[in-house]
N, C-alpha and C. Protein backbone atom coordinates (compact mmCIF):
# COMPACT_ATOMS: atom_id res chain seq x y z
N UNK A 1 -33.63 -36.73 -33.46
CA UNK A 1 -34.21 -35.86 -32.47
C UNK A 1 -33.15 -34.83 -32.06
N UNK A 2 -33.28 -33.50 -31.95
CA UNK A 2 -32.76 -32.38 -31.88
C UNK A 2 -32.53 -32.30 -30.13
N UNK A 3 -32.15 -31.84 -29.62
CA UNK A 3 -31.53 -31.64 -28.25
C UNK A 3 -32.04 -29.94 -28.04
N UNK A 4 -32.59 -29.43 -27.70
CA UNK A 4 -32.49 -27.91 -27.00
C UNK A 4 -31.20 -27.65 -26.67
N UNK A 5 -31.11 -26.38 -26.75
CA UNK A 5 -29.65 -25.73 -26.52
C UNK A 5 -29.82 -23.88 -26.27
N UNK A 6 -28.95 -23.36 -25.04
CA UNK A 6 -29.41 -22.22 -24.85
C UNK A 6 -28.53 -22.15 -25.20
N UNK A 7 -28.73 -20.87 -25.94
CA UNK A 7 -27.99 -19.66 -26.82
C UNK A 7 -27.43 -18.36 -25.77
N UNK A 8 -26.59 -17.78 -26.21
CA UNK A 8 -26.24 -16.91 -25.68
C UNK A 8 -27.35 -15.38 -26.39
N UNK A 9 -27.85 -15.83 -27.17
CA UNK A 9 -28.56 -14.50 -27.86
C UNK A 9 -29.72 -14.52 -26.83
N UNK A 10 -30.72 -16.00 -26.25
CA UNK A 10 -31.47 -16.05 -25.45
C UNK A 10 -31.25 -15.63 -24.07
N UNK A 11 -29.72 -15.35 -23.89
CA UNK A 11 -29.34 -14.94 -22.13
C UNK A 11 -29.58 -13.36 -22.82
N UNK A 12 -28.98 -12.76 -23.77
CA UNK A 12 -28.82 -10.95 -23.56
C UNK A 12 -30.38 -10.56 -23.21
N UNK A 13 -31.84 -11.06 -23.61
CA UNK A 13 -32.61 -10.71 -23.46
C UNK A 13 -32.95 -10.59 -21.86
N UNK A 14 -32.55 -11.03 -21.07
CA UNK A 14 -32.79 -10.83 -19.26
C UNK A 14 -31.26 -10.07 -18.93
N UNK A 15 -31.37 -8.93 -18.18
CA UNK A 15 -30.22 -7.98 -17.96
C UNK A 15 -29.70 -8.98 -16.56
N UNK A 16 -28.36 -8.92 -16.77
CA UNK A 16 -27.76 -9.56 -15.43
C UNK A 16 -28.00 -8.89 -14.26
N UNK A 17 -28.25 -9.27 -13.37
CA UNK A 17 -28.76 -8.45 -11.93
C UNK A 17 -26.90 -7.70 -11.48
N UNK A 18 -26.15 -7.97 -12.01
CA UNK A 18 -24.83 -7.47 -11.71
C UNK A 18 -24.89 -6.08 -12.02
N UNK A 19 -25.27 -5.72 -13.31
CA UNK A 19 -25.24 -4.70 -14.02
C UNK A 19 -26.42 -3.40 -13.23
N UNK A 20 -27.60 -3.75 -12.97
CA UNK A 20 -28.52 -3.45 -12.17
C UNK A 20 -27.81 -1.97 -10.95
N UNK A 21 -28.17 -0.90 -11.05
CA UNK A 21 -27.29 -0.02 -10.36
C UNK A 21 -28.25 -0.81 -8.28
N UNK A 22 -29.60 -1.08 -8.57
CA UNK A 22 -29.98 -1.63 -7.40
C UNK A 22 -30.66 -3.59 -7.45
N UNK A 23 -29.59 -4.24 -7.39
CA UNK A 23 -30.26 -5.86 -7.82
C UNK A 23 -31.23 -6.23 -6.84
N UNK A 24 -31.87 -5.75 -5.63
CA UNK A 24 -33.13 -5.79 -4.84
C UNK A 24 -33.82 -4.76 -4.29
N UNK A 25 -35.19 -4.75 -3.95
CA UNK A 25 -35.43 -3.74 -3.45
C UNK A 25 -34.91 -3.28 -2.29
N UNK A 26 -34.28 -4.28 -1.12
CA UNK A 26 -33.87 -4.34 -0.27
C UNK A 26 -32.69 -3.23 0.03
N UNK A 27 -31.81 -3.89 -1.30
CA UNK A 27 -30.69 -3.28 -1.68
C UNK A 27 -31.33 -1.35 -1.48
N UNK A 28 -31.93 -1.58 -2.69
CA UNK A 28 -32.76 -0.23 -2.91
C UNK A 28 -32.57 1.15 -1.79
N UNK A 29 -33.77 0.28 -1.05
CA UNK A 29 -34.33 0.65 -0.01
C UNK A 29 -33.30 1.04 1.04
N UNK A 30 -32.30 0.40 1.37
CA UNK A 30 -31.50 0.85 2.40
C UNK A 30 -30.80 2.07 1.65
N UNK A 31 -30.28 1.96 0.64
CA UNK A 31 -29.17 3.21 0.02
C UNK A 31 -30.01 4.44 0.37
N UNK A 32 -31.44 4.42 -0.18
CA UNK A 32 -31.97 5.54 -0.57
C UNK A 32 -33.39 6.22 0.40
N UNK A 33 -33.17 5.15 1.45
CA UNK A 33 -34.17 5.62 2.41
C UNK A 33 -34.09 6.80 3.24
N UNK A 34 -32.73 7.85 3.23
CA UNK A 34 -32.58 8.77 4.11
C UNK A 34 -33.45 9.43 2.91
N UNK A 35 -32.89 9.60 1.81
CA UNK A 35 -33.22 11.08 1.23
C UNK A 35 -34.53 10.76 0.99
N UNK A 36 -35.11 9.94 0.30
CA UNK A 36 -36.35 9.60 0.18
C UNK A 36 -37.49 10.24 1.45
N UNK A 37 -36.61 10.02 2.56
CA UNK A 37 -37.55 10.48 3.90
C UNK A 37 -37.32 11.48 3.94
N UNK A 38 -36.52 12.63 3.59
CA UNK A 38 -36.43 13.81 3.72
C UNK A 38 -37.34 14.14 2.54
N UNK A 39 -37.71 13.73 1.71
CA UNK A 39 -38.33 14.25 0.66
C UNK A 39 -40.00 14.13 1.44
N UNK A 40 -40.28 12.64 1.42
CA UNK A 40 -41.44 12.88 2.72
C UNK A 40 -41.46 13.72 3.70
N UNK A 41 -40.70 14.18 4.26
CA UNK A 41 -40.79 15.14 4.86
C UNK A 41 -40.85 16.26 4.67
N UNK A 42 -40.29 17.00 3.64
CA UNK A 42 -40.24 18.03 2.71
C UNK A 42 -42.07 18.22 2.43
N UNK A 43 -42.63 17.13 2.20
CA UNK A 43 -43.71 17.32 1.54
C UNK A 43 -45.30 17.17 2.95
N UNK A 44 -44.54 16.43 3.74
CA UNK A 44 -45.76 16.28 5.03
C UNK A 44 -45.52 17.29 5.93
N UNK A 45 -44.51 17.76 6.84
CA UNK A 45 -43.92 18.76 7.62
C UNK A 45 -44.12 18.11 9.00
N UNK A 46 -44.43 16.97 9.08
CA UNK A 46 -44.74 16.26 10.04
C UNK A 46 -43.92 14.62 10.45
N UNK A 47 -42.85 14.51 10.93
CA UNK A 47 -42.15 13.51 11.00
C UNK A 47 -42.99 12.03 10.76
N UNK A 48 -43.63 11.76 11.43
CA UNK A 48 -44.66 10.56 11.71
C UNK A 48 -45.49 10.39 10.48
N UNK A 49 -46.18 11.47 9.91
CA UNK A 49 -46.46 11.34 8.59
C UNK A 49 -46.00 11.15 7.46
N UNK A 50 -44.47 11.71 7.39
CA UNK A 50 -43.34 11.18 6.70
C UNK A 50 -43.19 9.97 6.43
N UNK A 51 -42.74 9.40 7.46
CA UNK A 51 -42.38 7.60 7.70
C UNK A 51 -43.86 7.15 7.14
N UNK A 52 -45.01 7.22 7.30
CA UNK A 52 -45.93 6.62 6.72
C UNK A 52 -46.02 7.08 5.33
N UNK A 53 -46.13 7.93 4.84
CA UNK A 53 -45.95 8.34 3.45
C UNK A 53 -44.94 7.57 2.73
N UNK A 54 -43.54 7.59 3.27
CA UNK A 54 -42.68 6.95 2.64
C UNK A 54 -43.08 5.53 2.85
N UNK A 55 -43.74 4.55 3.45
CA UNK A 55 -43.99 3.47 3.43
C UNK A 55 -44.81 2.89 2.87
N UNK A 56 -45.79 4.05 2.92
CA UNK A 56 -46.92 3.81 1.42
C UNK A 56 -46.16 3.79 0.09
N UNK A 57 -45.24 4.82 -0.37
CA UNK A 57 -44.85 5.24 -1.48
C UNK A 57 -43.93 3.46 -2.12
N UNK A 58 -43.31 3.63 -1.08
CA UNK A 58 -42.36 2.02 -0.93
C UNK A 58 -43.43 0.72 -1.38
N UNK A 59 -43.92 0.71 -0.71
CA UNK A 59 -45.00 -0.76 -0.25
C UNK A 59 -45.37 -1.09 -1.98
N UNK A 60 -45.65 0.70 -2.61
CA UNK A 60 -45.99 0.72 -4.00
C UNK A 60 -45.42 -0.05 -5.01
N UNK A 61 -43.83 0.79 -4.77
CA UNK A 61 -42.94 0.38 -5.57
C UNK A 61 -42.35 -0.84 -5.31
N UNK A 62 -42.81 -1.45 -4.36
CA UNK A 62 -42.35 -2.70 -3.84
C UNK A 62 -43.28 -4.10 -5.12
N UNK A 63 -44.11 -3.17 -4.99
CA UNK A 63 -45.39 -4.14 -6.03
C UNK A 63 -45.11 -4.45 -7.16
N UNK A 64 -45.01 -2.95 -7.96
CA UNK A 64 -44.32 -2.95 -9.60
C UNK A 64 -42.95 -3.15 -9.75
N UNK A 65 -41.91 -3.43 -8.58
CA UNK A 65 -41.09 -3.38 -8.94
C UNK A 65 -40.08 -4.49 -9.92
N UNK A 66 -41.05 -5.55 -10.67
CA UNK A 66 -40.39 -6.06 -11.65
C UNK A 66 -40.95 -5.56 -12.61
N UNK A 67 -41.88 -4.64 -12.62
CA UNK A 67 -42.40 -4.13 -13.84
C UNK A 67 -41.44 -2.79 -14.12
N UNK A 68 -41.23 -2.25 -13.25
CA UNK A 68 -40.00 -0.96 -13.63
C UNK A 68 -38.83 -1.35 -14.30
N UNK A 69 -38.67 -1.14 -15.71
CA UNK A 69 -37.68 -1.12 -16.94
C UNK A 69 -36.58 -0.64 -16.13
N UNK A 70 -36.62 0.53 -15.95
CA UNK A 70 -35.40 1.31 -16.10
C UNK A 70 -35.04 1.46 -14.35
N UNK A 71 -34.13 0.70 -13.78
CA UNK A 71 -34.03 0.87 -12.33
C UNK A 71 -33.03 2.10 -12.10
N UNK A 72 -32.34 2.73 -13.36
CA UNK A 72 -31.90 3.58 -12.63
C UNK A 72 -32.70 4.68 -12.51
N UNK A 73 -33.77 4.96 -12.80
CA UNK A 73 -34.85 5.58 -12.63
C UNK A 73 -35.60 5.50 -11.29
N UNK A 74 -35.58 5.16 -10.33
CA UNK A 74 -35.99 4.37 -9.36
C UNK A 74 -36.18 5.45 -8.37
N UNK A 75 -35.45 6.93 -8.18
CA UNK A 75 -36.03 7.80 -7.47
C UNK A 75 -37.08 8.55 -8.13
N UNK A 76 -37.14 8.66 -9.38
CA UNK A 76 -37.95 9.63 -9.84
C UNK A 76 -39.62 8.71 -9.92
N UNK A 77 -39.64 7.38 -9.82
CA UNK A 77 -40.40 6.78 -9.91
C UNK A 77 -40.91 6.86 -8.06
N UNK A 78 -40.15 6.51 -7.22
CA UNK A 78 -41.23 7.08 -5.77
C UNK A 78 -41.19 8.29 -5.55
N UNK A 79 -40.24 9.69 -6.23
CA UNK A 79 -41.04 10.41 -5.43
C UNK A 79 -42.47 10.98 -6.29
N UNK A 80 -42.48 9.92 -7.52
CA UNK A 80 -43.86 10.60 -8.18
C UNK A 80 -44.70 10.10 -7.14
N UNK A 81 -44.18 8.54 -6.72
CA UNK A 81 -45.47 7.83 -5.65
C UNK A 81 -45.63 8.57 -4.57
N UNK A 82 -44.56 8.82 -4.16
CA UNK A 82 -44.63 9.90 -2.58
C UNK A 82 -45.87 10.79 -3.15
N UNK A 83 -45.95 11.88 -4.45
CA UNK A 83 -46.36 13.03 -4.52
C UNK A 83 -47.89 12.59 -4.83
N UNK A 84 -47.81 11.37 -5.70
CA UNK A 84 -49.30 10.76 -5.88
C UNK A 84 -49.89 10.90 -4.33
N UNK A 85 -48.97 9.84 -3.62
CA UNK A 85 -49.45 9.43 -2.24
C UNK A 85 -50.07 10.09 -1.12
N UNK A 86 -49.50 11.29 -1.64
CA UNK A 86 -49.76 12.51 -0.60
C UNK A 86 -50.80 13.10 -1.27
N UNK A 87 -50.97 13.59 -2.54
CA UNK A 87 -52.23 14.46 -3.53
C UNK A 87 -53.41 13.55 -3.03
N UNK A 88 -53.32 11.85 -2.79
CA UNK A 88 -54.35 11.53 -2.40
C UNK A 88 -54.82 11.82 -1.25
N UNK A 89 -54.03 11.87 -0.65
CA UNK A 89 -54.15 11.88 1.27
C UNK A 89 -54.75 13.40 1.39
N UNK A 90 -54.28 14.75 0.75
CA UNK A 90 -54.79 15.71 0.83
C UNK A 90 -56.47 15.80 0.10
N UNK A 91 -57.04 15.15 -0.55
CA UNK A 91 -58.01 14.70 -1.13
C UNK A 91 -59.17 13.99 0.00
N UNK A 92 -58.58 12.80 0.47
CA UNK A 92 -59.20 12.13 1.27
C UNK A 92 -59.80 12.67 2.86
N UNK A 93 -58.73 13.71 3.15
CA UNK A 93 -58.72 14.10 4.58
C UNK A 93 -59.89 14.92 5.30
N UNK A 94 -60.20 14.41 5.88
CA UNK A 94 -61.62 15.61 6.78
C UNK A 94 -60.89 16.68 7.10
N UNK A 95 -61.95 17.42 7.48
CA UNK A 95 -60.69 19.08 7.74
C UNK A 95 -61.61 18.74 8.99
N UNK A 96 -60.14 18.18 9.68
CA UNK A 96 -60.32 18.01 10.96
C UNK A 96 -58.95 18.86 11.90
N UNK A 97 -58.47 19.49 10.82
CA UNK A 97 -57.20 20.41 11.34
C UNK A 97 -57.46 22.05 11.43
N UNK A 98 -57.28 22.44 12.63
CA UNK A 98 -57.28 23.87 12.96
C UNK A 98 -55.93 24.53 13.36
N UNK A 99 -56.05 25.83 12.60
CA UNK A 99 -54.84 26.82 12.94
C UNK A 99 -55.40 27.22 14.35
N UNK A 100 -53.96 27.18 14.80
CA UNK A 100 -54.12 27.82 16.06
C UNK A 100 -53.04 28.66 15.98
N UNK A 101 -53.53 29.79 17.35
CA UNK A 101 -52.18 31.41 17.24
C UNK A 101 -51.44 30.31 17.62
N UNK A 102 -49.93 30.77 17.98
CA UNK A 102 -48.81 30.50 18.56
C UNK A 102 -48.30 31.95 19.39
N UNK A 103 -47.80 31.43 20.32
CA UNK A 103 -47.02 32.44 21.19
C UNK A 103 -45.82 32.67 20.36
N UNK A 104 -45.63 34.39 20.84
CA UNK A 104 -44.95 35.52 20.06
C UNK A 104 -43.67 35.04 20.06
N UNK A 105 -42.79 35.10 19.47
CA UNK A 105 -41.50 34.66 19.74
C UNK A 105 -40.93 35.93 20.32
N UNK A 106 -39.71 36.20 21.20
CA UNK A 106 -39.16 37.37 21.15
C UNK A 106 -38.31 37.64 19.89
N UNK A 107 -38.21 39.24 20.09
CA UNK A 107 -37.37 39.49 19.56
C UNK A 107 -35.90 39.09 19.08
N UNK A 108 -35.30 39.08 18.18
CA UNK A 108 -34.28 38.00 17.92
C UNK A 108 -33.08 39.55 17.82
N UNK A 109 -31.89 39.15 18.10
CA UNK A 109 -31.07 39.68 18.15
C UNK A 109 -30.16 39.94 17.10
N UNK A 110 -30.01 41.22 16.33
CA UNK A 110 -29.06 40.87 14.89
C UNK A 110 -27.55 39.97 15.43
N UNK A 111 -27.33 39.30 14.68
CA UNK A 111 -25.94 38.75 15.23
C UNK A 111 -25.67 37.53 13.87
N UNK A 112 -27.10 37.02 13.21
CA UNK A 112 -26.29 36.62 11.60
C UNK A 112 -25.93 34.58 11.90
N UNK A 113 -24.99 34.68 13.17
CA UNK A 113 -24.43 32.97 13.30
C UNK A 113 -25.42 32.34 14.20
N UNK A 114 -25.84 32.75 14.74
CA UNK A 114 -26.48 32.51 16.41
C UNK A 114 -27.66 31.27 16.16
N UNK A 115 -27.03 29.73 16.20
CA UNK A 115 -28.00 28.65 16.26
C UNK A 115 -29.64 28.81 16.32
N UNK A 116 -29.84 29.37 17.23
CA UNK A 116 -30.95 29.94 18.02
C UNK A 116 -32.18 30.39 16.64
N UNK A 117 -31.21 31.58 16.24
CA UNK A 117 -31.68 32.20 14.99
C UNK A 117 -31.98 31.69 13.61
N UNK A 118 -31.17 30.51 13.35
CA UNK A 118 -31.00 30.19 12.23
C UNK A 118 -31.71 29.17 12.24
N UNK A 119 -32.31 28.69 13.93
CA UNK A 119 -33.60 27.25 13.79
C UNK A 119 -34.32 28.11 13.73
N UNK A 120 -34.65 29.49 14.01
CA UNK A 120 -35.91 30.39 13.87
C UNK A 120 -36.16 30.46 12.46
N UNK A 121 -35.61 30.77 11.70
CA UNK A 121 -35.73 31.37 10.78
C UNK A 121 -35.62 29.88 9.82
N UNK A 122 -35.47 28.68 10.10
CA UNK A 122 -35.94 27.16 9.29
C UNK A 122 -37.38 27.00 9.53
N UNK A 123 -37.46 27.35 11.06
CA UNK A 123 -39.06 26.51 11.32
C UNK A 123 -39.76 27.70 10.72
N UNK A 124 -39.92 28.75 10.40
CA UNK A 124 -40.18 30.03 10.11
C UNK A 124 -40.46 29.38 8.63
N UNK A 125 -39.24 29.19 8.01
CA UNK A 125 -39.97 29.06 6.39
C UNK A 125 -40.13 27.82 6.50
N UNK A 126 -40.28 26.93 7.03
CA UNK A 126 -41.45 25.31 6.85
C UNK A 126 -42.72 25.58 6.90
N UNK A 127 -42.75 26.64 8.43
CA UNK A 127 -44.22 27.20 8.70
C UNK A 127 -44.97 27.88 7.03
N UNK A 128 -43.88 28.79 6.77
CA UNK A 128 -44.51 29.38 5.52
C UNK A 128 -44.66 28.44 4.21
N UNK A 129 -43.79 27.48 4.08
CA UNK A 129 -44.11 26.44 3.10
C UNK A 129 -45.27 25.64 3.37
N UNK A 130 -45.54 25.44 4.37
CA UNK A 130 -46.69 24.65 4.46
C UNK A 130 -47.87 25.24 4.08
N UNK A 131 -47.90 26.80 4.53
CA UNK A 131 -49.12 27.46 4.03
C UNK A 131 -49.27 27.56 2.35
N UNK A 132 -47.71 27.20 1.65
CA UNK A 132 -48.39 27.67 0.17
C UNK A 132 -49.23 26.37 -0.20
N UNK A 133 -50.21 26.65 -1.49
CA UNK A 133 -51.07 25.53 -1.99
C UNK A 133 -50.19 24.17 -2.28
N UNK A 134 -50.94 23.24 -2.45
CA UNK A 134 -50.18 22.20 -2.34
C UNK A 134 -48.91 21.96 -3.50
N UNK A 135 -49.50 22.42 -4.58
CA UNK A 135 -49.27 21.67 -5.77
C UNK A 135 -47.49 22.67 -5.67
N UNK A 136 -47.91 23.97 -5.45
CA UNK A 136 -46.86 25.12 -5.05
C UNK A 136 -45.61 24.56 -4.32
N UNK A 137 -46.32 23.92 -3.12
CA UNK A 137 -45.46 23.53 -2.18
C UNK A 137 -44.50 22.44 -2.89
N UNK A 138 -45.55 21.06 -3.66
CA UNK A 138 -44.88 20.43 -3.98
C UNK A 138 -43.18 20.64 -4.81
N UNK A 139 -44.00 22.06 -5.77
CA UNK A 139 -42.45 22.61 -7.08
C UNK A 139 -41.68 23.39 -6.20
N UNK A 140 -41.39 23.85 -5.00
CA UNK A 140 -40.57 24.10 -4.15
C UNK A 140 -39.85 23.16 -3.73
N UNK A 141 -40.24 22.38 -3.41
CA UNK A 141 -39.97 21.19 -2.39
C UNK A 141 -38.58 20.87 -3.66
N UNK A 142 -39.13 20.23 -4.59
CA UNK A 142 -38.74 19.84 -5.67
C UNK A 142 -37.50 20.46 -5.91
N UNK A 143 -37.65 21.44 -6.23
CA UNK A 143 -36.93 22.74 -6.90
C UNK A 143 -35.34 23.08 -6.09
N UNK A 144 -36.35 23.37 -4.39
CA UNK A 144 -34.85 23.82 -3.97
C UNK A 144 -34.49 23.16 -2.27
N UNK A 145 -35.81 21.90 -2.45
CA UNK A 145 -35.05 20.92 -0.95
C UNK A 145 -34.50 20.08 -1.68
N UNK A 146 -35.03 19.01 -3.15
CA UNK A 146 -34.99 18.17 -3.47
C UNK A 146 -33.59 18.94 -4.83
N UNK A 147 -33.28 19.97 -5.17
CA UNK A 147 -32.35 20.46 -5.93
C UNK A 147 -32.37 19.89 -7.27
N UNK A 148 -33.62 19.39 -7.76
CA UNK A 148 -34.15 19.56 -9.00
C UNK A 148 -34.41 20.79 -9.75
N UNK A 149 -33.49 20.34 -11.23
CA UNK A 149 -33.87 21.40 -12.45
C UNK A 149 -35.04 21.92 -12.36
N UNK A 150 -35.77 22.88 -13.46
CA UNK A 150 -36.95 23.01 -13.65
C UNK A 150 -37.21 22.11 -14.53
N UNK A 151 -36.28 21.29 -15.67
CA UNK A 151 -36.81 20.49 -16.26
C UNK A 151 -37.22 19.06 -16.04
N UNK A 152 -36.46 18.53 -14.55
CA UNK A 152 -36.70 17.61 -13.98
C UNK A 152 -38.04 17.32 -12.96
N UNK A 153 -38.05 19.01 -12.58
CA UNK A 153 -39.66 19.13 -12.04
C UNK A 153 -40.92 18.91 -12.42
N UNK A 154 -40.27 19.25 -14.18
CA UNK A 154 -41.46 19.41 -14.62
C UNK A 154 -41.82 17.82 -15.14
N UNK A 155 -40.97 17.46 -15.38
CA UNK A 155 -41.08 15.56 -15.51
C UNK A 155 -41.35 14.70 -14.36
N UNK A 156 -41.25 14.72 -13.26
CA UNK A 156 -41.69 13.78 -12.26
C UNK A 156 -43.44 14.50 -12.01
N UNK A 157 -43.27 15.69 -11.52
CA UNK A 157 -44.93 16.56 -11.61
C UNK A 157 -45.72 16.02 -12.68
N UNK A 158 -45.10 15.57 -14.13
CA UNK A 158 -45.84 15.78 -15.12
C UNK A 158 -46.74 17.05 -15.84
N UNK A 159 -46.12 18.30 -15.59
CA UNK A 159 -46.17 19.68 -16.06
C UNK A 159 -45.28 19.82 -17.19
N UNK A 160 -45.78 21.15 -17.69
CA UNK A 160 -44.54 21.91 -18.46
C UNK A 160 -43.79 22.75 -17.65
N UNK A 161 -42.68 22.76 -18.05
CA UNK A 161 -41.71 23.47 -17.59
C UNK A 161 -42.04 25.04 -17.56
N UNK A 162 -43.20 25.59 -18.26
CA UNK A 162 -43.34 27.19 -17.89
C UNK A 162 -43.99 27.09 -16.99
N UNK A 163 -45.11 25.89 -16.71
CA UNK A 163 -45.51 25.68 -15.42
C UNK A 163 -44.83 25.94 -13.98
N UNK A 164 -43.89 24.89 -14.31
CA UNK A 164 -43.14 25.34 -13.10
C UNK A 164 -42.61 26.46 -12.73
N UNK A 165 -42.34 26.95 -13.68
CA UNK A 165 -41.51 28.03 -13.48
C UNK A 165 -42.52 29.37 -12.91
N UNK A 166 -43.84 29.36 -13.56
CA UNK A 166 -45.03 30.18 -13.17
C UNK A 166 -45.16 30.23 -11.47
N UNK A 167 -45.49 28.80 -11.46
CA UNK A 167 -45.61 28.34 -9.93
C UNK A 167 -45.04 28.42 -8.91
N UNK A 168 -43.41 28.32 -9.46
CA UNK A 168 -42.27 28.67 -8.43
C UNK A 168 -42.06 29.88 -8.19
N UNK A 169 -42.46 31.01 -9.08
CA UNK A 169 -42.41 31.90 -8.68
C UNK A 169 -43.29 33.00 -8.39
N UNK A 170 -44.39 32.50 -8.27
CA UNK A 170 -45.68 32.52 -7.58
C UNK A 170 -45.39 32.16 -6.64
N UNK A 171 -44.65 31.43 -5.80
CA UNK A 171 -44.73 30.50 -4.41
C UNK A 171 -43.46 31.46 -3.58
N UNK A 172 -42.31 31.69 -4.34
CA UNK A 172 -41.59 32.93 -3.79
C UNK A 172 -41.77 33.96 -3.15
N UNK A 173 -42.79 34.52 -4.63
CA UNK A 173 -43.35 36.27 -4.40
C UNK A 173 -44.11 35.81 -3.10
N UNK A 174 -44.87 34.83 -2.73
CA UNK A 174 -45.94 34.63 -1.61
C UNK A 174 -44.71 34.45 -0.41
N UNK A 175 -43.87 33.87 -0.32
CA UNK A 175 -42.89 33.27 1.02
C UNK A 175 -42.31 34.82 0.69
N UNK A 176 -41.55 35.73 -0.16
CA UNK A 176 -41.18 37.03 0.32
C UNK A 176 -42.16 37.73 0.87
N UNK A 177 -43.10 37.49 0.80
CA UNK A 177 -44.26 38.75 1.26
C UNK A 177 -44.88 38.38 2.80
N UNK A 178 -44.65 36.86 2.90
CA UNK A 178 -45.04 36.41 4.29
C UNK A 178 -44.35 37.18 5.55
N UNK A 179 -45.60 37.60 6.28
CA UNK A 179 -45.19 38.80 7.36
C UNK A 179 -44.52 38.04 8.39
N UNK A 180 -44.54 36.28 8.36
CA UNK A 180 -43.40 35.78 9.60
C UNK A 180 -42.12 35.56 9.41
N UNK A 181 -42.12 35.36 7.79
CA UNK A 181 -40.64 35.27 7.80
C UNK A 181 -40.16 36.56 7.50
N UNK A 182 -40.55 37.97 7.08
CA UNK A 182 -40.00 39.14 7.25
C UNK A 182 -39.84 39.42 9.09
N UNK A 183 -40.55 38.85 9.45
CA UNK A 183 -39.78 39.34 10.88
C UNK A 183 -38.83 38.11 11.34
N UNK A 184 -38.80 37.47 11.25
CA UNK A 184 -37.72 36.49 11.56
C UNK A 184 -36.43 37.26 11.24
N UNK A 185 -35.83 37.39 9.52
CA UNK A 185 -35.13 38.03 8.59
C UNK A 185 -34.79 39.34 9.29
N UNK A 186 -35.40 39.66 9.57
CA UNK A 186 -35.11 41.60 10.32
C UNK A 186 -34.23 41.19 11.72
């Protein structure tokens, strides 16, 4: 009668959790939860919706996450979920949201450093990002909050890369031409 015996050829087939750039989600999750939420945020414009987005996106990857091969892959895999997460949510939603005016801002003073100015002119282009179409917003977001290539855009989106590039600059020509952030800018 033969005895069983583990092999070392039978250990290379399971990767040591050492090697693993994240060995839990836990782990995961704490390293990469700031930027991750800025990326939710990037994409909701709404703090509170953020944190839920990112917790959906999570909860996801929390599920498959022994099915994900490649962990160092592991951002490009939620923020596809974030972008899924959200394409659904924009899908699902009653248009139960109305623009409303806003009061005029004053006049801003040339001066270039001035705090004041330079939150004007952030909330100014969020305001205008939010108005481009979604998909727009998303290859911005991507592009130049999230400081993704165009070829990396075009791989988490699942586009071609002339795509993006169409889109992004379609989404430009529209944010240069926007009459709030030319007066902000002046």
């Amino acid at each position: 009668m033969t005895t069983p015996v583990c092999t070392s050829a039978s250990n290379a087939a399971a990767p040591p959790t050492q090697m693993l750039p994240y060995p839990s989600f836990s782990s995961y999750m704490r390293a990469r939860q700031p930027v991750l939420l800025r990326t939710a945020r990037s994409l909701t414009g709404n703090p509170s919706d953020a944190e839920d987005l990112l917790q959906t996106a999570l909860t996801k990857t929390y599920v498959a996450w022994e099915r994900i091969e490649d962990h160092r892959a592991l951002d490009g895999y939620v923020r596809r979920a974030l972008l899924n997460t959200r394409t659904s949510q924009w899908r699902k939603r009653k248009v139960d949201e109305f623009a409303c005016d806003e009061l005029p801002e004053p006049e801003p003073v040339p001066g270039g450093d001035d705090p004041a100015e330079l939150q004007a002119l952030r909330d100014a282009m969020w305001r205008a990002i939010m108005r481009l179409p979604a998909r727009q917003r998303a290859m911005v977001v991507l592009r130049y909050y999230e400081d993704l290539s165009e070829v990396q855009t075009a791989e988490v989106l699942g586009v071609s890369v002339g795509t993006v590039k169409s889109a992004v600059s379609r989404a430009l020509r529209k944010l240069r031409d926007d009459a709030e952030l030319g007066l902000v800018r002046n």
